[in-house]
PDB file of N, CA and C in Angstrom:
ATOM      1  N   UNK A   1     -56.821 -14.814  22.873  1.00  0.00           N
ATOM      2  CA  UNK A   1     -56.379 -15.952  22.084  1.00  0.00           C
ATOM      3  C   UNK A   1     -57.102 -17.179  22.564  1.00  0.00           C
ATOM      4  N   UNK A   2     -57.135 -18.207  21.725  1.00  0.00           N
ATOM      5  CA  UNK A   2     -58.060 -19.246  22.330  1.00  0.00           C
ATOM      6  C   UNK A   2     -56.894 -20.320  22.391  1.00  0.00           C
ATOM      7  N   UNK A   3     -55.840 -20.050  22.522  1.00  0.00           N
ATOM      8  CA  UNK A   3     -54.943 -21.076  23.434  1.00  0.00           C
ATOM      9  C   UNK A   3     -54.640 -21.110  24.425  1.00  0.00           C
ATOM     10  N   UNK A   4     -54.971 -19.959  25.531  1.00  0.00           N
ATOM     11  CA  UNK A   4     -54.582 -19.572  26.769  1.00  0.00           C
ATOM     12  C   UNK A   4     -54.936 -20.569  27.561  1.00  0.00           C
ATOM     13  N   UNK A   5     -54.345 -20.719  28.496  1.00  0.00           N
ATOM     14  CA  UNK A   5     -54.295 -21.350  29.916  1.00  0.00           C
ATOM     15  C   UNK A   5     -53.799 -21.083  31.108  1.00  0.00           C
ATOM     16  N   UNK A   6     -54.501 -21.503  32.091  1.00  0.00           N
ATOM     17  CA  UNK A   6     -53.917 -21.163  33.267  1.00  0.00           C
ATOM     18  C   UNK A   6     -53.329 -22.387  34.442  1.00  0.00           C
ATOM     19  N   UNK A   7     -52.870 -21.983  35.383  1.00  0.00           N
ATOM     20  CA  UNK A   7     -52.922 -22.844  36.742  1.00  0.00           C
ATOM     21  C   UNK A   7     -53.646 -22.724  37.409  1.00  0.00           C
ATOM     22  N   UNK A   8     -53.877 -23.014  38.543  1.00  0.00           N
ATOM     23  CA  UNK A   8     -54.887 -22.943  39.738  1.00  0.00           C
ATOM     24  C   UNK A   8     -55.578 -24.373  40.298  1.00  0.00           C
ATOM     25  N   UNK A   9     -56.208 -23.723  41.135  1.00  0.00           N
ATOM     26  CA  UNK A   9     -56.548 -24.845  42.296  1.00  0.00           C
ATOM     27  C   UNK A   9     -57.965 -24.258  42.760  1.00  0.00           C
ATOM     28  N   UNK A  10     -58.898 -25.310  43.278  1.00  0.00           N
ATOM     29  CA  UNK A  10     -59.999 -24.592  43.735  1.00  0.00           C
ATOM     30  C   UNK A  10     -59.730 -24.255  45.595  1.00  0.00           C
ATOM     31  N   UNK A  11     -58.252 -24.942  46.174  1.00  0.00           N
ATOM     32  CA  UNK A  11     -57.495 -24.798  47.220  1.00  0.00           C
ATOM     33  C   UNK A  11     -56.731 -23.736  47.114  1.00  0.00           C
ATOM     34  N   UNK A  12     -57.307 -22.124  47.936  1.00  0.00           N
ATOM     35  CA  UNK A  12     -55.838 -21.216  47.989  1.00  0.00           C
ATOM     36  C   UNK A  12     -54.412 -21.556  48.359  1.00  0.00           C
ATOM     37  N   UNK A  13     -54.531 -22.648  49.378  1.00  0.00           N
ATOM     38  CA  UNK A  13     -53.268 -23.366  49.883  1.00  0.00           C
ATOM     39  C   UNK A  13     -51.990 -23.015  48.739  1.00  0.00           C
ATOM     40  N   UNK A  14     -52.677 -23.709  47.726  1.00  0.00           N
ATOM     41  CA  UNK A  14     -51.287 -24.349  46.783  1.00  0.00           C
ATOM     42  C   UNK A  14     -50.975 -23.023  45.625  1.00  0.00           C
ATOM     43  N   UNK A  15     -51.393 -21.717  46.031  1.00  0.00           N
ATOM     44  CA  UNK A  15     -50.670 -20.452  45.128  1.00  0.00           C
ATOM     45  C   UNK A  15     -49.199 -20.807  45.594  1.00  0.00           C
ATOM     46  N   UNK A  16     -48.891 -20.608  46.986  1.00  0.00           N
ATOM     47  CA  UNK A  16     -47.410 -20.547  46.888  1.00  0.00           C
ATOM     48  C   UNK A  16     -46.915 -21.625  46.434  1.00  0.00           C
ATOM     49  N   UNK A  17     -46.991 -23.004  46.471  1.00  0.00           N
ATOM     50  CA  UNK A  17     -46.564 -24.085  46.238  1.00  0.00           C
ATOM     51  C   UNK A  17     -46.329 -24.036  44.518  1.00  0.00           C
ATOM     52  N   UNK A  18     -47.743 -23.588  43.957  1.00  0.00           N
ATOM     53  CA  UNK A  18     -47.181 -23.568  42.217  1.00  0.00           C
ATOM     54  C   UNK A  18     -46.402 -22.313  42.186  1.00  0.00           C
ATOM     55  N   UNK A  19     -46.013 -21.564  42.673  1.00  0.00           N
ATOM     56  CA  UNK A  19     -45.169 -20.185  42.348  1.00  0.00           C
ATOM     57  C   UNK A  19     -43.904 -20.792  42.571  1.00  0.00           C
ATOM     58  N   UNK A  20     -43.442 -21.425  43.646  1.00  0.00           N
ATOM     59  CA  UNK A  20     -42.076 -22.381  43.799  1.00  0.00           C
ATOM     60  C   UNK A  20     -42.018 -23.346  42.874  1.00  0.00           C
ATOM     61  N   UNK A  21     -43.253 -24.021  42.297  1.00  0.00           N
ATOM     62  CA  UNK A  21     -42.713 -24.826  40.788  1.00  0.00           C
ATOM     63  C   UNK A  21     -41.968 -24.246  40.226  1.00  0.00           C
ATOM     64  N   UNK A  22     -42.673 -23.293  39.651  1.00  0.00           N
ATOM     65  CA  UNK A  22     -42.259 -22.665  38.175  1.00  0.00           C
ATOM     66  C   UNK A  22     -41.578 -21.649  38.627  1.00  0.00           C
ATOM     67  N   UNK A  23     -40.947 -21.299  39.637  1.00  0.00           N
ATOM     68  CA  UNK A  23     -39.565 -20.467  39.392  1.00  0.00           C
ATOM     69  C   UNK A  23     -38.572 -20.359  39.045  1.00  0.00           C
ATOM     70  N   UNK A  24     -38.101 -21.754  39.179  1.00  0.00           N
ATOM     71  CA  UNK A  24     -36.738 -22.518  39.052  1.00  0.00           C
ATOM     72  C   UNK A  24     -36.727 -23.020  37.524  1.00  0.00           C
ATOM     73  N   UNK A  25     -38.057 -23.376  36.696  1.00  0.00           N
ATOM     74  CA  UNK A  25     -38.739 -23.875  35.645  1.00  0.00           C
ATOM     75  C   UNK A  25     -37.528 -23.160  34.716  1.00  0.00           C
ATOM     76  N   UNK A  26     -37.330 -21.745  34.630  1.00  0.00           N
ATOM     77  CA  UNK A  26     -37.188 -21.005  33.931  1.00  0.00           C
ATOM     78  C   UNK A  26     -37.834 -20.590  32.732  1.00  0.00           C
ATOM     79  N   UNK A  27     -38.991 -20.223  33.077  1.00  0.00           N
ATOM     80  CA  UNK A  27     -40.335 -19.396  32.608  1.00  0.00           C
ATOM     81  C   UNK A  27     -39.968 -18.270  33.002  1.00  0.00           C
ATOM     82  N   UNK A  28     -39.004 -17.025  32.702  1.00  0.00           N
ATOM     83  CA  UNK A  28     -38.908 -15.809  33.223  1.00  0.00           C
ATOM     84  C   UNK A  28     -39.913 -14.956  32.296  1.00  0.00           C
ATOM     85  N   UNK A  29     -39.543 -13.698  33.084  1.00  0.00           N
ATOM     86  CA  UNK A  29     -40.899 -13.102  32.202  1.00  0.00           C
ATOM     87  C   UNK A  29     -41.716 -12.103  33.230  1.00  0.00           C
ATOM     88  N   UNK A  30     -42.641 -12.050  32.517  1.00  0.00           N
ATOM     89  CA  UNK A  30     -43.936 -10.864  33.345  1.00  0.00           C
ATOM     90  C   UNK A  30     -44.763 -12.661  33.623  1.00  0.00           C
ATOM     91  N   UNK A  31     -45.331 -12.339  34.679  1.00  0.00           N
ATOM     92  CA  UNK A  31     -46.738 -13.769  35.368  1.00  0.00           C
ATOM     93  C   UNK A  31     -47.873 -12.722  35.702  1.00  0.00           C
ATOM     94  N   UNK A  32     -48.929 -12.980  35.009  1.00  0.00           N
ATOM     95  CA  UNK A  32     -50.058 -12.155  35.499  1.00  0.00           C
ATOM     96  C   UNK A  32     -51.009 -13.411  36.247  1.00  0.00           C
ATOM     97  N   UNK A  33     -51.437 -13.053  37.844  1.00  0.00           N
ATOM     98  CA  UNK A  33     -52.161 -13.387  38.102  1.00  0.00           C
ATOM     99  C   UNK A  33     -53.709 -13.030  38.681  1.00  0.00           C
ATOM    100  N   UNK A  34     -54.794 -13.854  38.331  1.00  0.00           N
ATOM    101  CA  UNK A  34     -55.811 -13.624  38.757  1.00  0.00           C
ATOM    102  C   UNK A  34     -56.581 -14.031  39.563  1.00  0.00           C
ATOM    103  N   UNK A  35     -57.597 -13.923  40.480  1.00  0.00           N
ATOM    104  CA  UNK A  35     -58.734 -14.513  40.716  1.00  0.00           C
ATOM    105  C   UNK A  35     -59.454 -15.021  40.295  1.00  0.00           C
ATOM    106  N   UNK A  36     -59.787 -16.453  40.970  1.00  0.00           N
ATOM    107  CA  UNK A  36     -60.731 -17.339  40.096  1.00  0.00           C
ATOM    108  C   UNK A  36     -60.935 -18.723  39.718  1.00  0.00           C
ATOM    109  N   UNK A  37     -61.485 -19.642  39.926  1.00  0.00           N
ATOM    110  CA  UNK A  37     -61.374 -20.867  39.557  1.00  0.00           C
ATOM    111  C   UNK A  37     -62.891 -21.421  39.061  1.00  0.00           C
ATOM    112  N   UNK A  38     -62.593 -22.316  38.212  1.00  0.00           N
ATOM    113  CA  UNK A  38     -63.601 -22.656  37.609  1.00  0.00           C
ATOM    114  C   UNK A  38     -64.717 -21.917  36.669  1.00  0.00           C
ATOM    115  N   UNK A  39     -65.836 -21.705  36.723  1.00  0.00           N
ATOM    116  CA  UNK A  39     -67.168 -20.859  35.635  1.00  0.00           C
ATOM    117  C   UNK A  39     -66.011 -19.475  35.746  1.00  0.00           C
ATOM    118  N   UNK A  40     -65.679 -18.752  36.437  1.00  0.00           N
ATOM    119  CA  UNK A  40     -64.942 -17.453  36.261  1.00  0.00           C
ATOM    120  C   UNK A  40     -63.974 -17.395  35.282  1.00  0.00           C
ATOM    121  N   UNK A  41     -63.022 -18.622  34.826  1.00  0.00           N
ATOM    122  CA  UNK A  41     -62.234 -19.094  33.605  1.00  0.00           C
ATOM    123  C   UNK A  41     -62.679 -19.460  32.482  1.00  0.00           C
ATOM    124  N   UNK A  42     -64.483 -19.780  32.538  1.00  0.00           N
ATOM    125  CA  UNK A  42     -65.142 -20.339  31.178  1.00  0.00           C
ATOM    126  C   UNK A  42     -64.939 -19.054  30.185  1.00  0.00           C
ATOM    127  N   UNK A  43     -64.484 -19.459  29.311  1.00  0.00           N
ATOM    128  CA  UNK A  43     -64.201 -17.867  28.071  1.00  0.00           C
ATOM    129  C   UNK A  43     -63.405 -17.516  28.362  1.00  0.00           C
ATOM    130  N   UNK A  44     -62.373 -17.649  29.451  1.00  0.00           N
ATOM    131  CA  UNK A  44     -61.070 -17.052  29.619  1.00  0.00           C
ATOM    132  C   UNK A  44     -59.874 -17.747  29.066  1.00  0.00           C
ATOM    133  N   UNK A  45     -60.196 -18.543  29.181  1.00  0.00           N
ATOM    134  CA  UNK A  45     -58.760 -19.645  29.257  1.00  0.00           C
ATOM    135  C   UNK A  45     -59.360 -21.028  28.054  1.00  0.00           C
ATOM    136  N   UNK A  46     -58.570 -21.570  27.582  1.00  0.00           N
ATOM    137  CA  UNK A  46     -58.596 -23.214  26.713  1.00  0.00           C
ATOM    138  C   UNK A  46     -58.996 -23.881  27.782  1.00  0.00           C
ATOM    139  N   UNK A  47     -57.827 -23.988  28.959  1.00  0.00           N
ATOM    140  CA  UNK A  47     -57.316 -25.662  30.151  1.00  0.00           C
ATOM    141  C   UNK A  47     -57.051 -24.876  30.563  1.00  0.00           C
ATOM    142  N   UNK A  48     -56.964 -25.156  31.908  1.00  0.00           N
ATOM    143  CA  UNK A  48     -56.543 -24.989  33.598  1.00  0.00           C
ATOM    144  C   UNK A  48     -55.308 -26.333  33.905  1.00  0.00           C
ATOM    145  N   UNK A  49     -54.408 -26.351  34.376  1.00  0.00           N
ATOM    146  CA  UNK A  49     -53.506 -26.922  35.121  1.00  0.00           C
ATOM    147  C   UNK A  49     -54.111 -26.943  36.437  1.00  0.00           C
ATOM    148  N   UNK A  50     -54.490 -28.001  36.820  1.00  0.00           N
ATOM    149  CA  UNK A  50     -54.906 -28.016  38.481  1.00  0.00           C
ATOM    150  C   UNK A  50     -53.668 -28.125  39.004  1.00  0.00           C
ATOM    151  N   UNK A  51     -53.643 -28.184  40.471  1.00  0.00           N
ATOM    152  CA  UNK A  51     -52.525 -28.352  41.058  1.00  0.00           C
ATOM    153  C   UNK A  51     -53.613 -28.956  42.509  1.00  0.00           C
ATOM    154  N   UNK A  52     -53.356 -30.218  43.383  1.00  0.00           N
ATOM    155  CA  UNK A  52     -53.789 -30.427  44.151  1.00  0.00           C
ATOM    156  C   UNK A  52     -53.374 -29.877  45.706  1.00  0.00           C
ATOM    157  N   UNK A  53     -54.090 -29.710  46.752  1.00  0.00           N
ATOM    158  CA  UNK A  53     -53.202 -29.599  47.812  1.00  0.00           C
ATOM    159  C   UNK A  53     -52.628 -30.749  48.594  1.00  0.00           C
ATOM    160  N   UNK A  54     -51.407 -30.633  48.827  1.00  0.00           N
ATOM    161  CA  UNK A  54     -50.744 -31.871  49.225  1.00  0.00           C
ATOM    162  C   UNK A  54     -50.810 -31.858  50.874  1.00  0.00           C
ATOM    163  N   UNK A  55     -51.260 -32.823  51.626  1.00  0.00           N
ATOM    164  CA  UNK A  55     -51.431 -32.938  53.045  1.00  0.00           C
ATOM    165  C   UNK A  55     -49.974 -33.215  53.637  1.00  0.00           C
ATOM    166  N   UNK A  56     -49.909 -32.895  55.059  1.00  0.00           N
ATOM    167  CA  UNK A  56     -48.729 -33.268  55.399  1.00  0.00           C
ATOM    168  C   UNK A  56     -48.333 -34.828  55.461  1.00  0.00           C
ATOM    169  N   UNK A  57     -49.341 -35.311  55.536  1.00  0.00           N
ATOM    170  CA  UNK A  57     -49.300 -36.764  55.491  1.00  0.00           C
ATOM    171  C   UNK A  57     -48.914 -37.692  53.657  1.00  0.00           C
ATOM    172  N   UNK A  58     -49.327 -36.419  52.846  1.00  0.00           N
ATOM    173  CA  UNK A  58     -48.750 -36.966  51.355  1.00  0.00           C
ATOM    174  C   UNK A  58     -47.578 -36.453  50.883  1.00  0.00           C
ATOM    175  N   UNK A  59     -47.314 -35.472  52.039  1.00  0.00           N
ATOM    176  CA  UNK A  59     -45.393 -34.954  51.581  1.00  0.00           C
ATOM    177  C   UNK A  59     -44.634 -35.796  50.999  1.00  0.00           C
ATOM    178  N   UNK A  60     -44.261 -36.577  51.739  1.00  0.00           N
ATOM    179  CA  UNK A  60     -42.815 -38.184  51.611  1.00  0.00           C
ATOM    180  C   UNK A  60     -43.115 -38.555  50.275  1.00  0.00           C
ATOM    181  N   UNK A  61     -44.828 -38.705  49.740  1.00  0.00           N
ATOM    182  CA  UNK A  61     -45.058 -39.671  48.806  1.00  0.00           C
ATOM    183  C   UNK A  61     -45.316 -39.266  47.482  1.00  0.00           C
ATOM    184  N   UNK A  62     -45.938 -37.441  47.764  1.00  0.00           N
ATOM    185  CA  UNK A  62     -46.295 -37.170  46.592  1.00  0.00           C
ATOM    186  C   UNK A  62     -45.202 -36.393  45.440  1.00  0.00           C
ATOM    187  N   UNK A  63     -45.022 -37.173  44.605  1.00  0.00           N
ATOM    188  CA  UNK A  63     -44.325 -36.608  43.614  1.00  0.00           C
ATOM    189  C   UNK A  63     -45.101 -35.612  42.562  1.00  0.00           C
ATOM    190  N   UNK A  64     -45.699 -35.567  42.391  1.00  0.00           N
ATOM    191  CA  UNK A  64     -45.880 -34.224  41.684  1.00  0.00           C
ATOM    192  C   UNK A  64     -47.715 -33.559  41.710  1.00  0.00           C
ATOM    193  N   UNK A  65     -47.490 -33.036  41.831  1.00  0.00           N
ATOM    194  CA  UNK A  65     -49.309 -32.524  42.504  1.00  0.00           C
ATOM    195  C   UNK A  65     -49.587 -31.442  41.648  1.00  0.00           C
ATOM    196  N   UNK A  66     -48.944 -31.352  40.621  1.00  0.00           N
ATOM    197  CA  UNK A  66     -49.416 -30.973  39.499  1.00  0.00           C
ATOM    198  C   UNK A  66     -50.175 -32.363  38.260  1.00  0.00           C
ATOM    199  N   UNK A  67     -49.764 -33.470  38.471  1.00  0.00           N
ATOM    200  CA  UNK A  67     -50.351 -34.121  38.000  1.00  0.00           C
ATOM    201  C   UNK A  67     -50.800 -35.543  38.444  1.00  0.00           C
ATOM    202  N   UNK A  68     -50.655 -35.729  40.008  1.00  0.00           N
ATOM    203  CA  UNK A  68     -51.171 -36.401  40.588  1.00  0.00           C
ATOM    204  C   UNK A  68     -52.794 -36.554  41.314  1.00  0.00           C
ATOM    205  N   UNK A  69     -53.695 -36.544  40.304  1.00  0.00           N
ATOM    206  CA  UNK A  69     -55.090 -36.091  40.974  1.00  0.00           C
ATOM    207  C   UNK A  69     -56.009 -36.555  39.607  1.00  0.00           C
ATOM    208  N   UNK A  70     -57.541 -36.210  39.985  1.00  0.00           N
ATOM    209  CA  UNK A  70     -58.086 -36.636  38.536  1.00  0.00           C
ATOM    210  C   UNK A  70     -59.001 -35.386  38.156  1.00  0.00           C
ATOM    211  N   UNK A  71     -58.953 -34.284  38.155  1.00  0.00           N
ATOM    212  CA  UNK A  71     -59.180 -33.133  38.123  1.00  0.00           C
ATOM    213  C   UNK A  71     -58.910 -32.955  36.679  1.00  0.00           C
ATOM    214  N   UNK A  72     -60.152 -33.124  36.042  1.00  0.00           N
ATOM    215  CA  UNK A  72     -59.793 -32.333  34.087  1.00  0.00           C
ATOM    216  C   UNK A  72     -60.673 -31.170  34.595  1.00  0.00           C
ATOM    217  N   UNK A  73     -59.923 -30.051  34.041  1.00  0.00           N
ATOM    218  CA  UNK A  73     -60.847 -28.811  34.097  1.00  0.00           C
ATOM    219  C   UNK A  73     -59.890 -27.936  32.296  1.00  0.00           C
ATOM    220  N   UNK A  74     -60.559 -28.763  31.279  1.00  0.00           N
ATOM    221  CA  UNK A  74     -60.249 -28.043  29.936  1.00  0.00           C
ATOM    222  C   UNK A  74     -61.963 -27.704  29.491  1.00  0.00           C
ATOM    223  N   UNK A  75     -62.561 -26.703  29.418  1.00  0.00           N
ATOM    224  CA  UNK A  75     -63.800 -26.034  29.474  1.00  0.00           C
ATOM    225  C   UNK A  75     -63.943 -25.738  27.961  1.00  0.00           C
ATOM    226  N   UNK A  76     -62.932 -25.435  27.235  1.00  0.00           N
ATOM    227  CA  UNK A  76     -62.578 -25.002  26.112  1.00  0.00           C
ATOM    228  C   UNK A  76     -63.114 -23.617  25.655  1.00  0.00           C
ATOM    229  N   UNK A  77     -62.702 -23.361  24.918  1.00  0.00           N
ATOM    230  CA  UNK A  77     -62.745 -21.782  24.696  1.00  0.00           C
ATOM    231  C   UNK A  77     -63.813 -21.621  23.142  1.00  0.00           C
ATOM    232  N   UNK A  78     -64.411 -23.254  22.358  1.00  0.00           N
ATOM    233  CA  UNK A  78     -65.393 -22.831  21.817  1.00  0.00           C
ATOM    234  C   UNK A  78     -66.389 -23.291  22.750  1.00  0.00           C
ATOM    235  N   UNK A  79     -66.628 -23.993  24.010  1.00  0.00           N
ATOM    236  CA  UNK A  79     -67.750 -24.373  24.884  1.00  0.00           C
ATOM    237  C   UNK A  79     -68.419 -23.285  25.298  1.00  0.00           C
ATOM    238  N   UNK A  80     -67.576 -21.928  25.402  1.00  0.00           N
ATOM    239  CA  UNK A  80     -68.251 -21.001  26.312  1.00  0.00           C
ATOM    240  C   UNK A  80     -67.829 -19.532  25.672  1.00  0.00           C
ATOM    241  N   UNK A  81     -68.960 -19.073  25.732  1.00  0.00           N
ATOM    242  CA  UNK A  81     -68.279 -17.247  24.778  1.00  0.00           C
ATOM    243  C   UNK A  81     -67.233 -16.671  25.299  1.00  0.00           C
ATOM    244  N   UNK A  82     -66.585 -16.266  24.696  1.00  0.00           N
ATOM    245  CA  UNK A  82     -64.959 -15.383  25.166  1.00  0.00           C
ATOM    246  C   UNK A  82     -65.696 -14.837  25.780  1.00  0.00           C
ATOM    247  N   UNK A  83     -64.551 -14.544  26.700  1.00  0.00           N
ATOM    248  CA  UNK A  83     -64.982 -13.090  28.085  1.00  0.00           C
ATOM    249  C   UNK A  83     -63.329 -12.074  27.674  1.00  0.00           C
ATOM    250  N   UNK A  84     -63.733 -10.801  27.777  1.00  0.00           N
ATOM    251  CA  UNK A  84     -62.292 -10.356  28.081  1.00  0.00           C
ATOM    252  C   UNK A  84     -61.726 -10.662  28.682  1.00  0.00           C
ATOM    253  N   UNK A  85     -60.038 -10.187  28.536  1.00  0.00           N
ATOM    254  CA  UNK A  85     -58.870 -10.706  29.607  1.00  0.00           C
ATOM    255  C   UNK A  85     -59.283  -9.805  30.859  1.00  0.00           C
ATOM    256  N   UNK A  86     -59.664 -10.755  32.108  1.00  0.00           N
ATOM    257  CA  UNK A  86     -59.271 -10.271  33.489  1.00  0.00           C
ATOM    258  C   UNK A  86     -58.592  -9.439  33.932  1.00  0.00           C
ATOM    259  N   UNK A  87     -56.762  -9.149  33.330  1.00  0.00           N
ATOM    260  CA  UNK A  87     -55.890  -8.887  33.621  1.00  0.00           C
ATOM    261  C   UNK A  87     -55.956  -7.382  33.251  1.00  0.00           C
ATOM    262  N   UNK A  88     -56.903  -7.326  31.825  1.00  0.00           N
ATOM    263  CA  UNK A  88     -56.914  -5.582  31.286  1.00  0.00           C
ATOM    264  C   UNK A  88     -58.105  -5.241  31.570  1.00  0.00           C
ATOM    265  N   UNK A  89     -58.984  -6.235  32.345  1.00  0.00           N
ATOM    266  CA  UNK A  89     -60.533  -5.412  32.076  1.00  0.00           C
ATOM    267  C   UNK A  89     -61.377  -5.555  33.488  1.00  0.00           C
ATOM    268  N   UNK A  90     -60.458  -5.357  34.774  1.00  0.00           N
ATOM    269  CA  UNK A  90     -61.022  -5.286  35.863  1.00  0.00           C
ATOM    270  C   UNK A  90     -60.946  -6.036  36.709  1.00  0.00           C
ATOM    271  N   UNK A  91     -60.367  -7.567  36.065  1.00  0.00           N
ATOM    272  CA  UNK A  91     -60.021  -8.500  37.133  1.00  0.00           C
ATOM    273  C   UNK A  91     -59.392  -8.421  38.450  1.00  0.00           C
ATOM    274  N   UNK A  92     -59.448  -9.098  39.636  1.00  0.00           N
ATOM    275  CA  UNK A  92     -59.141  -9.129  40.589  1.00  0.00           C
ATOM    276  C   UNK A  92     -58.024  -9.716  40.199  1.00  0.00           C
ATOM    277  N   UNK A  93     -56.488  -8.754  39.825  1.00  0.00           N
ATOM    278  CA  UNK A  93     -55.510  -9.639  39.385  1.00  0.00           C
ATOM    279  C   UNK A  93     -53.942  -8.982  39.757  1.00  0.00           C
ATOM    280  N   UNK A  94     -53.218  -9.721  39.501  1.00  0.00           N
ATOM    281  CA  UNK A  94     -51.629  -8.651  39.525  1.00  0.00           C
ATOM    282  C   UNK A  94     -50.499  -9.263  38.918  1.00  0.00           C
ATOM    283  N   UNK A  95     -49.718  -8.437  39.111  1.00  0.00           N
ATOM    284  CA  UNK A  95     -48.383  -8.414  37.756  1.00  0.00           C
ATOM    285  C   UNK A  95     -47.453  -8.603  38.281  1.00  0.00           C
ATOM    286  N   UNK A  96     -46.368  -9.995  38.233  1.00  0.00           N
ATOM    287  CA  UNK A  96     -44.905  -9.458  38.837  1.00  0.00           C
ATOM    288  C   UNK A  96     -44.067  -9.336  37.513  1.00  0.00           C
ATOM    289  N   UNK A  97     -43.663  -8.418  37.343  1.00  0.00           N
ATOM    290  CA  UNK A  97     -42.726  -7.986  36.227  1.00  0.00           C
ATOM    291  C   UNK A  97     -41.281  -8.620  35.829  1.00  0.00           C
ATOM    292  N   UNK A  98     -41.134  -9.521  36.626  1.00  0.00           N
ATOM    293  CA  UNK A  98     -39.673  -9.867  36.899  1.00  0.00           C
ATOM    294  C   UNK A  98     -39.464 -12.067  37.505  1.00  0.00           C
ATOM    295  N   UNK A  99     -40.268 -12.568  36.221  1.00  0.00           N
ATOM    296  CA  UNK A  99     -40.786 -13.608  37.587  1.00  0.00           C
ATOM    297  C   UNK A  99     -39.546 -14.681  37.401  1.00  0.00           C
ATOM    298  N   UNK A 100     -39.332 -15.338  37.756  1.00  0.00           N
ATOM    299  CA  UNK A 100     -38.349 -16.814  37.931  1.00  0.00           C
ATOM    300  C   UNK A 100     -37.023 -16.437  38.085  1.00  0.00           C
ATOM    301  N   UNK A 101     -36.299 -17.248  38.137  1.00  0.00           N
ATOM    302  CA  UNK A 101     -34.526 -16.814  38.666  1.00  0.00           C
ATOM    303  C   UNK A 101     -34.443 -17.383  36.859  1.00  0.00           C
ATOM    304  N   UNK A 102     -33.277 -16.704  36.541  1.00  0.00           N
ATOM    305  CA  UNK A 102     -32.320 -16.979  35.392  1.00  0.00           C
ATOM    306  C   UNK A 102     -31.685 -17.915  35.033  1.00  0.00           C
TER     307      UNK A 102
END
């Protein structure tokens, strides 16, 4: 589909940090995740949601590090030829079947 999007960070740090966002969100459901940031998403995805990593020193202050940063990464999905989905076609990826609390 050419509306897809993802999250991510070009920082591994902040996987767990966006997985504790959106648990509580109540987004339940299957979450497929993959490997990858940036050219590896061109044809995959519409937009990316960055998420920054927050230092211990920006704890107290930072309110939301999902949109505190200046990070556009929307590549668009007519900029660059579809690629298959990652998730069915070999990607370095995985499935939790069961994701967010209720």
């Amino acid at each position: 589909d050419t509306d897809g999007h993802c999250h991510g960070s070009d920082d591994d740090s902040t996987y767990g940090w966006w997985v504790r966002d959106h648990w509580f969100r109540g987004y339940t459901g299957t979450l497929n995740c993959c490997c990858g940031w940036g050219a590896p998403m061109y044809g995959v995805v519409n937009r990316c949601d960055y998420r920054k990593p927050v230092s211990e020193a920006e704890v107290a202050t930072c309110r939301d590090a999902n949109e505190e940063h200046d990070v556009d990464f929307n590549p668009t999905c007519d900029a660059h030829p579809l690629k298959p989905d990652p998730v069915t076609n070999g990607g370095m990826c995985w499935t939790v079947r069961s994701f967010a609390a209720k």
